[in-house]
N, C-alpha and C. Protein backbone atom coordinates (compact mmCIF):
# COMPACT_ATOMS: atom_id res chain seq x y z
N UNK A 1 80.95 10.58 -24.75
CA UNK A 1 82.34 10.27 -24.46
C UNK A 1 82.92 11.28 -23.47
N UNK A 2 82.61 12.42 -23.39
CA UNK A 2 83.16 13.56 -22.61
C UNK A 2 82.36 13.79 -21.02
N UNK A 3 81.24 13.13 -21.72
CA UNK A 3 80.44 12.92 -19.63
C UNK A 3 81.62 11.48 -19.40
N UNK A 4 81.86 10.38 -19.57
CA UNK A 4 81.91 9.43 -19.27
C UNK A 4 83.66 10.03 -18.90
N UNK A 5 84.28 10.47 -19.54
CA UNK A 5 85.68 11.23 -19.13
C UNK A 5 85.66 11.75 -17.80
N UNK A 6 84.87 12.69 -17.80
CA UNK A 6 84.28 13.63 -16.76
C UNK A 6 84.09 12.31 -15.40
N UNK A 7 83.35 11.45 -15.45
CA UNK A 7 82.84 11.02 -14.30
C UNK A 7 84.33 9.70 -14.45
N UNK A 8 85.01 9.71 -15.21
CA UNK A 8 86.61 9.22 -14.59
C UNK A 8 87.20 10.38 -13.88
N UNK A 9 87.16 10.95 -14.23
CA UNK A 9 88.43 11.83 -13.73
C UNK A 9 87.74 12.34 -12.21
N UNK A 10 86.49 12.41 -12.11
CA UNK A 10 85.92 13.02 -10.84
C UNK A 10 86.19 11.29 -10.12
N UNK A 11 86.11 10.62 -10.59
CA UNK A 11 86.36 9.51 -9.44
C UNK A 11 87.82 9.30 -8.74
N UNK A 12 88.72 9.88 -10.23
CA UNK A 12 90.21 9.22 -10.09
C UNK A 12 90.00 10.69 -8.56
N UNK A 13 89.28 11.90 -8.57
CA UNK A 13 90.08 12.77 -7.58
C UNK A 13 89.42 12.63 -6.62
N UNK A 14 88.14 11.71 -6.64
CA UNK A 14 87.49 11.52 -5.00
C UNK A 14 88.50 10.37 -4.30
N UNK A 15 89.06 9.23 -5.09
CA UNK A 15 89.85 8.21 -4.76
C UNK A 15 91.14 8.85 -4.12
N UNK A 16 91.56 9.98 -4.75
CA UNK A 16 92.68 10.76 -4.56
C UNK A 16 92.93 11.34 -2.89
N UNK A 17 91.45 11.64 -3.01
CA UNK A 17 91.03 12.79 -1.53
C UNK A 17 90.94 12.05 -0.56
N UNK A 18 90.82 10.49 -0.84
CA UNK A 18 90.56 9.59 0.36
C UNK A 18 91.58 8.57 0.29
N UNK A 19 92.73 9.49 -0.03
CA UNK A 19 93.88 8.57 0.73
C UNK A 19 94.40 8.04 1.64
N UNK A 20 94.73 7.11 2.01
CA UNK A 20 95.20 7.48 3.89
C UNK A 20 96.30 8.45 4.49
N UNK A 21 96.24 9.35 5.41
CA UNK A 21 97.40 10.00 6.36
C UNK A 21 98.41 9.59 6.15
N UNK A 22 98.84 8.25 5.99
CA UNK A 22 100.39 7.95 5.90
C UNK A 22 100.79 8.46 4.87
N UNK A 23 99.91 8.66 3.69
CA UNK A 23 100.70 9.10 2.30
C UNK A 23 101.45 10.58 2.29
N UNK A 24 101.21 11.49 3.42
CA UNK A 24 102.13 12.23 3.67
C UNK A 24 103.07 12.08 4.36
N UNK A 25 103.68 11.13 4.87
CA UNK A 25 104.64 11.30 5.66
C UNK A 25 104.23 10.52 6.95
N UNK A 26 105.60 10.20 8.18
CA UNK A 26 105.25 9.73 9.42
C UNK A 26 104.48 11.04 10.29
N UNK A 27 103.68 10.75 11.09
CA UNK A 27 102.81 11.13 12.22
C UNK A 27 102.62 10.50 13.80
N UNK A 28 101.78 11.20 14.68
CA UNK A 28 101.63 10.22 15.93
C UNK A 28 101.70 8.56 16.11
N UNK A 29 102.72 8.41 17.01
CA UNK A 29 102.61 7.03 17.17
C UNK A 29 102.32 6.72 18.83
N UNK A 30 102.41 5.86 18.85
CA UNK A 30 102.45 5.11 20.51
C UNK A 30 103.65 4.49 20.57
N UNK A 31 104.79 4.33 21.26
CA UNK A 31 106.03 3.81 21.36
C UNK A 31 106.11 2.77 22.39
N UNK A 32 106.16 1.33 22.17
CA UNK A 32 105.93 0.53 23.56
C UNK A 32 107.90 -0.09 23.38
N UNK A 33 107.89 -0.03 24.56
CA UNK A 33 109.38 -0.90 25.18
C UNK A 33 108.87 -2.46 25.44
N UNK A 34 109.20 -3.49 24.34
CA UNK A 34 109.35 -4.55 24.38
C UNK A 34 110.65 -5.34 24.99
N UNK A 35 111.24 -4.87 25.14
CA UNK A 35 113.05 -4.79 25.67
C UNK A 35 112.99 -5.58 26.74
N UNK A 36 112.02 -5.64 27.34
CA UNK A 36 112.31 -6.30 28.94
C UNK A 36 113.50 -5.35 29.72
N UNK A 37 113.65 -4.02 29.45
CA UNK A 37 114.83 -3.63 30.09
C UNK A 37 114.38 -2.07 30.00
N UNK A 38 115.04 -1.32 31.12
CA UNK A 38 115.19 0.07 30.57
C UNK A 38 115.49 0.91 29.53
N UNK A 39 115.00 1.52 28.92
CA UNK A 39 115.85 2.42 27.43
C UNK A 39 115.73 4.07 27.92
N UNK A 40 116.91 4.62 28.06
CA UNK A 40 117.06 6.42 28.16
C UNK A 40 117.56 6.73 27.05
N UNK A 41 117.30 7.93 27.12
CA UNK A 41 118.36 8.77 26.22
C UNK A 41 117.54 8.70 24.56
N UNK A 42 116.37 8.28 24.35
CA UNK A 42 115.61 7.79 23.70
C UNK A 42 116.11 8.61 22.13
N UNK A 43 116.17 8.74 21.36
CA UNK A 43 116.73 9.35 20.04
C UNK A 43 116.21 8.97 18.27
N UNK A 44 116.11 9.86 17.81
CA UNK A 44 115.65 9.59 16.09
C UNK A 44 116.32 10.44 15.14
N UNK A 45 116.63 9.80 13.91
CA UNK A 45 117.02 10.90 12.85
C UNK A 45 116.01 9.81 11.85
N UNK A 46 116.22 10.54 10.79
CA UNK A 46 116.02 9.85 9.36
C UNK A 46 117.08 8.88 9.22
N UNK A 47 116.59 7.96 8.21
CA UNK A 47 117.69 6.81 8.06
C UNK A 47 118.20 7.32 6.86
N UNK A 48 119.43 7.08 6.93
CA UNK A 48 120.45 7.70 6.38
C UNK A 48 121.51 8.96 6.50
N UNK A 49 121.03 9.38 7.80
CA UNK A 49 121.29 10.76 8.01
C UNK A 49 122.12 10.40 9.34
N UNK A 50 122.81 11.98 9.91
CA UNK A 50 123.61 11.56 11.14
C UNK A 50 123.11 12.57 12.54
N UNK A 51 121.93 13.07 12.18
CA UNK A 51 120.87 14.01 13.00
C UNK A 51 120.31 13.26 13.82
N UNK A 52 120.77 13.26 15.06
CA UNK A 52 119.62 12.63 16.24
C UNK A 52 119.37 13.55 16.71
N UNK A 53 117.85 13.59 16.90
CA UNK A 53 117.17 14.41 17.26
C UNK A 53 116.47 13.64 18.66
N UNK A 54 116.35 14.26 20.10
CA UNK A 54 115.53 13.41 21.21
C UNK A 54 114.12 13.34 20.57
N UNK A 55 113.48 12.45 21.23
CA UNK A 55 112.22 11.82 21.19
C UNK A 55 111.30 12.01 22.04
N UNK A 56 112.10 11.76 23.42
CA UNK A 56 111.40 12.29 24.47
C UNK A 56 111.58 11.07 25.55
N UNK A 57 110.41 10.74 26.45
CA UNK A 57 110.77 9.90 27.58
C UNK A 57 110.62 8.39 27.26
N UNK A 58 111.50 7.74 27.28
CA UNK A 58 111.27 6.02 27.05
C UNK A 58 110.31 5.68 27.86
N UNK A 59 109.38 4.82 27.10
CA UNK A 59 108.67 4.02 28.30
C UNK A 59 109.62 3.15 28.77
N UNK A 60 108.24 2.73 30.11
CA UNK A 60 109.18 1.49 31.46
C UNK A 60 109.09 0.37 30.54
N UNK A 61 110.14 -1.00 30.78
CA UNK A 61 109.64 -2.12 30.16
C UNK A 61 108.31 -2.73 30.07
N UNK A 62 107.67 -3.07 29.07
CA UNK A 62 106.44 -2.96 29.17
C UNK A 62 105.08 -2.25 28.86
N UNK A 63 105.78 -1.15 29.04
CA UNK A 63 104.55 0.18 28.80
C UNK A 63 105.15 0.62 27.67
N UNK A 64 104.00 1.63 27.15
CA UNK A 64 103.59 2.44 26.02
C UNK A 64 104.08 3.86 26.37
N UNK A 65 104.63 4.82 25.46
CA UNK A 65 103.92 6.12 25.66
C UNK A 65 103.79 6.50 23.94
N UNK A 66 103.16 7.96 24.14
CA UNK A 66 102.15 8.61 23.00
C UNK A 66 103.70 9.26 22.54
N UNK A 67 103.94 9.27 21.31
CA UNK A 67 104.92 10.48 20.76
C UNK A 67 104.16 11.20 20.02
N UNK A 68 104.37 12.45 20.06
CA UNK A 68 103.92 13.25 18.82
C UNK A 68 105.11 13.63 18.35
N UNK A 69 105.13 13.19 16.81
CA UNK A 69 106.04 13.58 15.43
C UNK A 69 105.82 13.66 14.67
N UNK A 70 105.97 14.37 13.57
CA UNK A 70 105.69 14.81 12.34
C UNK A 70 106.69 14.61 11.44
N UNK A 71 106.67 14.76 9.99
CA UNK A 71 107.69 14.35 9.57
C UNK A 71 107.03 13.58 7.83
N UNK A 72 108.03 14.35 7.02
CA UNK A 72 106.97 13.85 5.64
C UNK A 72 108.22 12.76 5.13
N UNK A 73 109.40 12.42 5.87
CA UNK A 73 109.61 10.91 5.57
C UNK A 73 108.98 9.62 6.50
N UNK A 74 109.00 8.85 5.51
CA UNK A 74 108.56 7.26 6.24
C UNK A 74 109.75 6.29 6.91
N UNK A 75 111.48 6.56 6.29
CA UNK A 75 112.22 5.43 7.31
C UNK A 75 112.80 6.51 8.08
N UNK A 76 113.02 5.59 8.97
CA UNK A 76 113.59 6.14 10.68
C UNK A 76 114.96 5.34 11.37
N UNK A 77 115.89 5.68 11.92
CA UNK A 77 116.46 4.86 13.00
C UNK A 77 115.72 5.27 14.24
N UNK A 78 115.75 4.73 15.53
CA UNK A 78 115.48 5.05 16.52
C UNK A 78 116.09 4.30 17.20
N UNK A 79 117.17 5.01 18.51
CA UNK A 79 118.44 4.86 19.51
C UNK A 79 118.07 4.76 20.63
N UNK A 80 118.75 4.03 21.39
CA UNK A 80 118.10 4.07 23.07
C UNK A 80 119.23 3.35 23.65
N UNK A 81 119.74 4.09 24.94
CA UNK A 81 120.67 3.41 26.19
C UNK A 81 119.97 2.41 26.59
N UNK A 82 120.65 0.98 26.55
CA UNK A 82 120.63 0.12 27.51
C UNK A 82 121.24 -0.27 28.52
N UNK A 83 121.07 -0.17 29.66
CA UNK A 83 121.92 -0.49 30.36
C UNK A 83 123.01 -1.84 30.31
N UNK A 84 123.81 -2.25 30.16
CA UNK A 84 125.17 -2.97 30.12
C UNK A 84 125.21 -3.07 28.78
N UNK A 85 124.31 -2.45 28.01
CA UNK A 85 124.85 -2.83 26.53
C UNK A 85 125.24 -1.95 25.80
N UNK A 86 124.99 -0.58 26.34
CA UNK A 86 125.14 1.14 25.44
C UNK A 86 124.03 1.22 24.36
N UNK A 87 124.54 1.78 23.38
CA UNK A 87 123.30 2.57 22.64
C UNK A 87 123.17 1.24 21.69
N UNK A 88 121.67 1.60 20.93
CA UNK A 88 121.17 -0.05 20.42
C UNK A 88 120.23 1.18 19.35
N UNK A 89 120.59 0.57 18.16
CA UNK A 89 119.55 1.12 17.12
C UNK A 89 118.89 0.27 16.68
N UNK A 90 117.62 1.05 16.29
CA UNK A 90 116.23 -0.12 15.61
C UNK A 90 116.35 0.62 14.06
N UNK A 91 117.06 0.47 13.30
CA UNK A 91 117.23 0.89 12.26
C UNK A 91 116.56 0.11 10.50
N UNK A 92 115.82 1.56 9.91
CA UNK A 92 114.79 1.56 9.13
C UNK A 92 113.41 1.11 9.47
N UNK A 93 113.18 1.90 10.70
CA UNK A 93 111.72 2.02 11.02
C UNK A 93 110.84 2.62 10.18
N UNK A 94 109.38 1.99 9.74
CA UNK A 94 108.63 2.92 8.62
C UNK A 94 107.64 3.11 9.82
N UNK A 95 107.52 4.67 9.31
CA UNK A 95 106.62 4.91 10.49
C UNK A 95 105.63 5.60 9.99
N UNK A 96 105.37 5.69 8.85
CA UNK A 96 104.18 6.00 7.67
C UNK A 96 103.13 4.85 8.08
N UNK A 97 102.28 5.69 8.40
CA UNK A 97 101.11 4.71 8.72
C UNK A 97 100.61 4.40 9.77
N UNK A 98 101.95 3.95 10.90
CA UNK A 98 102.10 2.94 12.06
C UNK A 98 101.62 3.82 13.72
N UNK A 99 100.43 3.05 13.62
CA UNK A 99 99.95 3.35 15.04
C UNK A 99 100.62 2.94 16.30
N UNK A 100 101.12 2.18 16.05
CA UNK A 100 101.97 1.55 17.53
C UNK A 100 103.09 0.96 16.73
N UNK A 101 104.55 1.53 17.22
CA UNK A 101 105.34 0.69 17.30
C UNK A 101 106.13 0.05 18.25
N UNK A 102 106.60 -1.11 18.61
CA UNK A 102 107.27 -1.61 19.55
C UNK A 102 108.68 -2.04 19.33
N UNK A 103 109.52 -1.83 20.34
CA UNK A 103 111.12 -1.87 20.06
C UNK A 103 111.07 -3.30 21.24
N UNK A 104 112.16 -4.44 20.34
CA UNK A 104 111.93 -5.18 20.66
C UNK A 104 113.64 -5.72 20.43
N UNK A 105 114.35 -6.44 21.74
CA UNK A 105 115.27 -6.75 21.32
C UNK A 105 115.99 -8.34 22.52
N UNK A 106 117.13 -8.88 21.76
CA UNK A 106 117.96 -9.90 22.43
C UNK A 106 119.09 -9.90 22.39
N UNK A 107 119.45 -10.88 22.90
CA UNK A 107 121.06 -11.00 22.79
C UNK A 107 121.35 -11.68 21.50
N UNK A 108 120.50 -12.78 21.25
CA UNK A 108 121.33 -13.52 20.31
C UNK A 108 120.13 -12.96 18.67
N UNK A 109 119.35 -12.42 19.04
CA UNK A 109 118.07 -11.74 17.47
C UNK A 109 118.57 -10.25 17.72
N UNK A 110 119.23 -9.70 18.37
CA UNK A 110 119.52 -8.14 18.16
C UNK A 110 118.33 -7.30 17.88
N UNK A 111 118.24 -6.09 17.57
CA UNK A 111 117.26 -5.31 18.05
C UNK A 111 115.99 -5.32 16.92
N UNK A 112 114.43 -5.68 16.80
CA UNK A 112 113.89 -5.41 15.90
C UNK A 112 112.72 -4.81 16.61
N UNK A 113 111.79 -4.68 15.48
CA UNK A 113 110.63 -3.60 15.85
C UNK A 113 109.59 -4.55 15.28
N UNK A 114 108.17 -4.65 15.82
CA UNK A 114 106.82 -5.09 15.59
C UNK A 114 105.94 -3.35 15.32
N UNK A 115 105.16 -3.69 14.23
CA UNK A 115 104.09 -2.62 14.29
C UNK A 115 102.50 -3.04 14.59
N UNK A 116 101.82 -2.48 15.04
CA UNK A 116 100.03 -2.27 14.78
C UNK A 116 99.65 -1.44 14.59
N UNK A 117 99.29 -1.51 12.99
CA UNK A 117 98.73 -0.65 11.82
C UNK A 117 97.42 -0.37 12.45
C-alpha cells in the first residue's frame, strides 16, 4: 500500500513539473494588426486596473511584431490610436498561453481579438 502511494504521488509531481508556461502567468507574444488601419501609441495595463503601461511599436496593418512581456497575470486591456477614431481598447485579453495575438476591429463589430495558441 505505501509503494503504490509512493508511485501516486511521484506521478501527481512529474504531471505537476510538466505543466505548461502559461500556468505562470502571460509571456512572449507576437502582436499582429488586423485593423486594416494604423495603431500608435500602442498601450497595456491589467484589466481592471488604470496603469497603462507602453508596449512598444504597433505593427503596420497587416504585419506582426514580437513583444516581450512578462507578467504572472493572464487578463489584459490593450489600447491603440486610431486614426479618426482615437483610442480603441481590446479589453480582457488572456494572454496566458497565447502565441500570437491579433487585434482586430470595425465599425459596426467594434474591437475584438483572435488568438493562435
Amino acid at each position: 500500500m505505501l509503494r503504490r502511494m509512493k508511485r501516486v504521488a511521484l506521478a501527481a509531481m512529474a504531471i505537476a513539473c510538466a505543466a505548461p508556461a502559461y500556468a505562470g502567468g502571460a509571456q512572449n507574444f507576437t502582436l499582429v494588426n488586423g485593423t486594416n488601419g494604423s495603431l500608435a501609441q500602442l498601450s497595456i495595463r491589467r484589466a481592471g486596473t488604470q496603469d497603462w503601461k507602453p508596449l512598444g511599436t504597433a505593427p503596420s496593418p497587416g504585419a506582426h511584431s514580437s513583444i516581450n512581456f512578462t507578467d504572472p497575470d493572464c487578463a489584459f486591456d490593450i489600447r491603440a490610436n486610431v486614426p479618426g477614431a482615437g483610442p480603441i481598447t481590446w479589453a480582457g485579453v488572456n494572454l496566458c498561453g497565447a502565441k500570437s495575438v491579433t487585434l482586430n476591429r470595425d465599425g459596426s463589430a467594434g474591437a475584438w481579438v483572435d488568438y493562435d495558441q
